[in-house]
C-alpha atoms as a PDB file:
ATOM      1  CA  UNK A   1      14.886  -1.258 -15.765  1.00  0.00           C
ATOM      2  CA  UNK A   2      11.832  -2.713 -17.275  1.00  0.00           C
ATOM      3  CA  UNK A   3       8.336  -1.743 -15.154  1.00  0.00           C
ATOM      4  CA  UNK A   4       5.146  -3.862 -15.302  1.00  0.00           C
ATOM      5  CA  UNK A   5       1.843  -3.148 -14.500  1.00  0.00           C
ATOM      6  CA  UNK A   6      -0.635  -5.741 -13.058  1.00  0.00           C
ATOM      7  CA  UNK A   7      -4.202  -5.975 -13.027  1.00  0.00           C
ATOM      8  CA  UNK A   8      -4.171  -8.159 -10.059  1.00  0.00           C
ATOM      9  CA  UNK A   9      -2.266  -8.549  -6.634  1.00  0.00           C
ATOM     10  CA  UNK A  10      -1.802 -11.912  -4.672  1.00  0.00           C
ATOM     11  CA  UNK A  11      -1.949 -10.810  -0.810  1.00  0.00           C
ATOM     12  CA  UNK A  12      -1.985 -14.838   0.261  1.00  0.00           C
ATOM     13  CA  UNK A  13      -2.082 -18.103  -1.174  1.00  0.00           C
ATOM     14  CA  UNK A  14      -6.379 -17.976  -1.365  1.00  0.00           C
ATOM     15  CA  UNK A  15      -6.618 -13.847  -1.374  1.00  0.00           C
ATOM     16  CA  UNK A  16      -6.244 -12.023  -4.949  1.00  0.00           C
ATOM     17  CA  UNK A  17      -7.097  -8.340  -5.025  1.00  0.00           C
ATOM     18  CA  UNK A  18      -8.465  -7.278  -8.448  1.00  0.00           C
ATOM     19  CA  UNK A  19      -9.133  -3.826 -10.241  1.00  0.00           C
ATOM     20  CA  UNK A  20     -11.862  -2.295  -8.297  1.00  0.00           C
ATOM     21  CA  UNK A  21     -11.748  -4.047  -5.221  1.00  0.00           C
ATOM     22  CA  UNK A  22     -11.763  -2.529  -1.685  1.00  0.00           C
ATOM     23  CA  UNK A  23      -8.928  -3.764   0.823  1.00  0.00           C
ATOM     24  CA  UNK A  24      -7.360  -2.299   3.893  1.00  0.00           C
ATOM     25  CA  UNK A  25      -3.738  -1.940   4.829  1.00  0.00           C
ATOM     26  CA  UNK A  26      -1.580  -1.539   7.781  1.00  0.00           C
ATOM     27  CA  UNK A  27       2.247  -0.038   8.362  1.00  0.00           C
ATOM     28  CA  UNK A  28       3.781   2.129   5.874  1.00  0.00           C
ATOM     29  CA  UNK A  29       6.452   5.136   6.250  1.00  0.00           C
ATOM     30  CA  UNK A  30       5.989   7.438   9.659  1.00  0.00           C
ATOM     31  CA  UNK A  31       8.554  10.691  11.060  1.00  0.00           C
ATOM     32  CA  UNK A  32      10.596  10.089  13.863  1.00  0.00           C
ATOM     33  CA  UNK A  33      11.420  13.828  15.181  1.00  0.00           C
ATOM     34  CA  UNK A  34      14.137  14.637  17.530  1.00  0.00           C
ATOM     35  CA  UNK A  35      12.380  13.809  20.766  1.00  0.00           C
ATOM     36  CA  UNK A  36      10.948   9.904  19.936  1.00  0.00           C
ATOM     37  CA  UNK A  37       7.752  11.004  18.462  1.00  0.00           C
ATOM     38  CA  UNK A  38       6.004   8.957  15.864  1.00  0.00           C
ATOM     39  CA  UNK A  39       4.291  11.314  12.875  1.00  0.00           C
ATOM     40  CA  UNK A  40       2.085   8.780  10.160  1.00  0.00           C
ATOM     41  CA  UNK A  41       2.468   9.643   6.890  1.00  0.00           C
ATOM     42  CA  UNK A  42       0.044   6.967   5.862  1.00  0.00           C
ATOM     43  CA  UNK A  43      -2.946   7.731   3.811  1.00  0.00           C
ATOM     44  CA  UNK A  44      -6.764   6.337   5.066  1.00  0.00           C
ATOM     45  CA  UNK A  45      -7.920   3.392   4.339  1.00  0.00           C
ATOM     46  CA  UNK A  46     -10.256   1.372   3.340  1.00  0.00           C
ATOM     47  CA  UNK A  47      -8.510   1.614  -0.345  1.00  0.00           C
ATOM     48  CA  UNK A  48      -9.641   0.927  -3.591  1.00  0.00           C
ATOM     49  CA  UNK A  49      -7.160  -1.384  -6.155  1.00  0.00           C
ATOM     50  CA  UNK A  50      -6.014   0.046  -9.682  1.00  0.00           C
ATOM     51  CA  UNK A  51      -2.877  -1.716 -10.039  1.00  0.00           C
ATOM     52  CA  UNK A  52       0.023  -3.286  -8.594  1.00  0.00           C
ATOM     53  CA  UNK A  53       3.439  -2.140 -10.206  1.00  0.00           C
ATOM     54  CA  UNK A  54       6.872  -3.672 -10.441  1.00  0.00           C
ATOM     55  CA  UNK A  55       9.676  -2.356 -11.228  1.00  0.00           C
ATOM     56  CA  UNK A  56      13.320  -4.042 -10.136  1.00  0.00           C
ATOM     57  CA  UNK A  57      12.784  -5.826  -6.510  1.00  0.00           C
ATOM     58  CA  UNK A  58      10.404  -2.615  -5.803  1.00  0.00           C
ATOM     59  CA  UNK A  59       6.616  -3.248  -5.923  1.00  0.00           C
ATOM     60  CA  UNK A  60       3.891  -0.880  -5.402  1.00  0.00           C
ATOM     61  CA  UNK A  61       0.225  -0.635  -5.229  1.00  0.00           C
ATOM     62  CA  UNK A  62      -1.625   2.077  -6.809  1.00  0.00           C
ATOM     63  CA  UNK A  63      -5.324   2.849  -5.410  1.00  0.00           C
ATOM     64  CA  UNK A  64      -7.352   5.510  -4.565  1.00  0.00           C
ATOM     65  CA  UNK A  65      -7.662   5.966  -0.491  1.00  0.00           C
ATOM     66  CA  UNK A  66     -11.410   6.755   1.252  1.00  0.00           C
ATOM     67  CA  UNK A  67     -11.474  10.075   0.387  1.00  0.00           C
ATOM     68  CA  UNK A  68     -11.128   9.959  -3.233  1.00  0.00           C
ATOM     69  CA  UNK A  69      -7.591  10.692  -3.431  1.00  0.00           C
ATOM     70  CA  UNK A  70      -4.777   8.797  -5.414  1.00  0.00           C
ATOM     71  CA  UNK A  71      -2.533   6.796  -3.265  1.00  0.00           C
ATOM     72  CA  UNK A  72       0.609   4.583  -3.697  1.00  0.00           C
ATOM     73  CA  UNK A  73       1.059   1.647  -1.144  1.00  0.00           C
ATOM     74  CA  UNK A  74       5.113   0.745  -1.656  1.00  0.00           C
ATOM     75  CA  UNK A  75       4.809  -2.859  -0.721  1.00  0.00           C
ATOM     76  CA  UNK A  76       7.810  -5.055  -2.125  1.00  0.00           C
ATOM     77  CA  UNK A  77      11.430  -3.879  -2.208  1.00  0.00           C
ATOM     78  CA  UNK A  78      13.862  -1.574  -0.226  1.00  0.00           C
ATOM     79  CA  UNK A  79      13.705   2.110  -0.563  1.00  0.00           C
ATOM     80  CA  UNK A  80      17.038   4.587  -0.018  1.00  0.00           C
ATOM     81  CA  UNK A  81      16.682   6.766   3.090  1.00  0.00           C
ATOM     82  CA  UNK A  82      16.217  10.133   2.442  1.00  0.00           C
ATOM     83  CA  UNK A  83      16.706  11.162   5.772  1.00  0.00           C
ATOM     84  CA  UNK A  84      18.099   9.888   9.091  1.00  0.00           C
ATOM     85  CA  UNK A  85      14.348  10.977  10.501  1.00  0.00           C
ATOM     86  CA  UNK A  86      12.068   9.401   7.779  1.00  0.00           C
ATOM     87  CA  UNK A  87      11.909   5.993   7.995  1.00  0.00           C
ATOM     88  CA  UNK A  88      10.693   4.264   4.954  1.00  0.00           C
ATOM     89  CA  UNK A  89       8.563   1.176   5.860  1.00  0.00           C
ATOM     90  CA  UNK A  90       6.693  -0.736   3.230  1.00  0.00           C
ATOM     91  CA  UNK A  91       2.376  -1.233   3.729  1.00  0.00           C
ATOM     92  CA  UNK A  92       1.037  -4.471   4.587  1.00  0.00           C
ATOM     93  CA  UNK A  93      -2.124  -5.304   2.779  1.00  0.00           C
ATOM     94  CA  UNK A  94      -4.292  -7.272   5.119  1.00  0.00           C
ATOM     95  CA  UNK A  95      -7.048  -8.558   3.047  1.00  0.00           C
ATOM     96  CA  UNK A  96      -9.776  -8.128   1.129  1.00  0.00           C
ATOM     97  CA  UNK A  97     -12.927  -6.340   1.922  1.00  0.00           C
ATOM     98  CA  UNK A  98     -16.056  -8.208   1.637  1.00  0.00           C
ATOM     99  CA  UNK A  99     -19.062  -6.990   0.449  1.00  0.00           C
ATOM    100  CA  UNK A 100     -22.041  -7.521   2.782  1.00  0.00           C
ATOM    101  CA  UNK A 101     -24.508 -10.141   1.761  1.00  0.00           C
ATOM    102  CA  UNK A 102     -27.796  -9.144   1.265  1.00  0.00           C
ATOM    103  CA  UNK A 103     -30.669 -10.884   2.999  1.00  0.00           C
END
């Protein structure tokens, strides 16, 4: 299966993240244990964009999180289970960051 790396990543019809931009994103996979209790496995945003990958139906974003450390968002695709207590949800990118204007 052929992969292909992006420079760019269309969150909406008027929102294109590009190499070096910030963004922040929501979801992504968590730990149910035995007694109901939710454990993120999320890294911290606010993120910043390298690349979006594609590979198949699976799509991924690779960035680097707030505290400097490499991070990949899956975003696009099903993942297998690898157990009954991880569950594998995909990250929602919710926009862009803006820079603040200057006065």
């Amino acid at each position: 299966m052929k992969t292909n790396r992006f420079d760019e990543y269309r969150v909406s019809d008027r929102v294109v993240i590009r190499t070096g931009d910030s963004f922040r994103a929501k979801g992504g996979p968590y730990w149910k244990s035995s007694d109901g209790t939710k454990v993120r496995l999320t890294s911290s945003g606010p993120y910043k964009f390298v690349a979006y990958v594609k590979r198949g139906a699976v799509g991924w974003v690779e960035c680097v999180d707030k505290d400097g450390c490499f991070a990949v968002l899956h975003v696009e695709g099903r993942r297998k289970r690898i157990d009954c207590s991880l569950v594998p949800r995909p990250y929602t990118i919710t926009g862009k960051k803006r820079p603040i204007a200057k006065a």
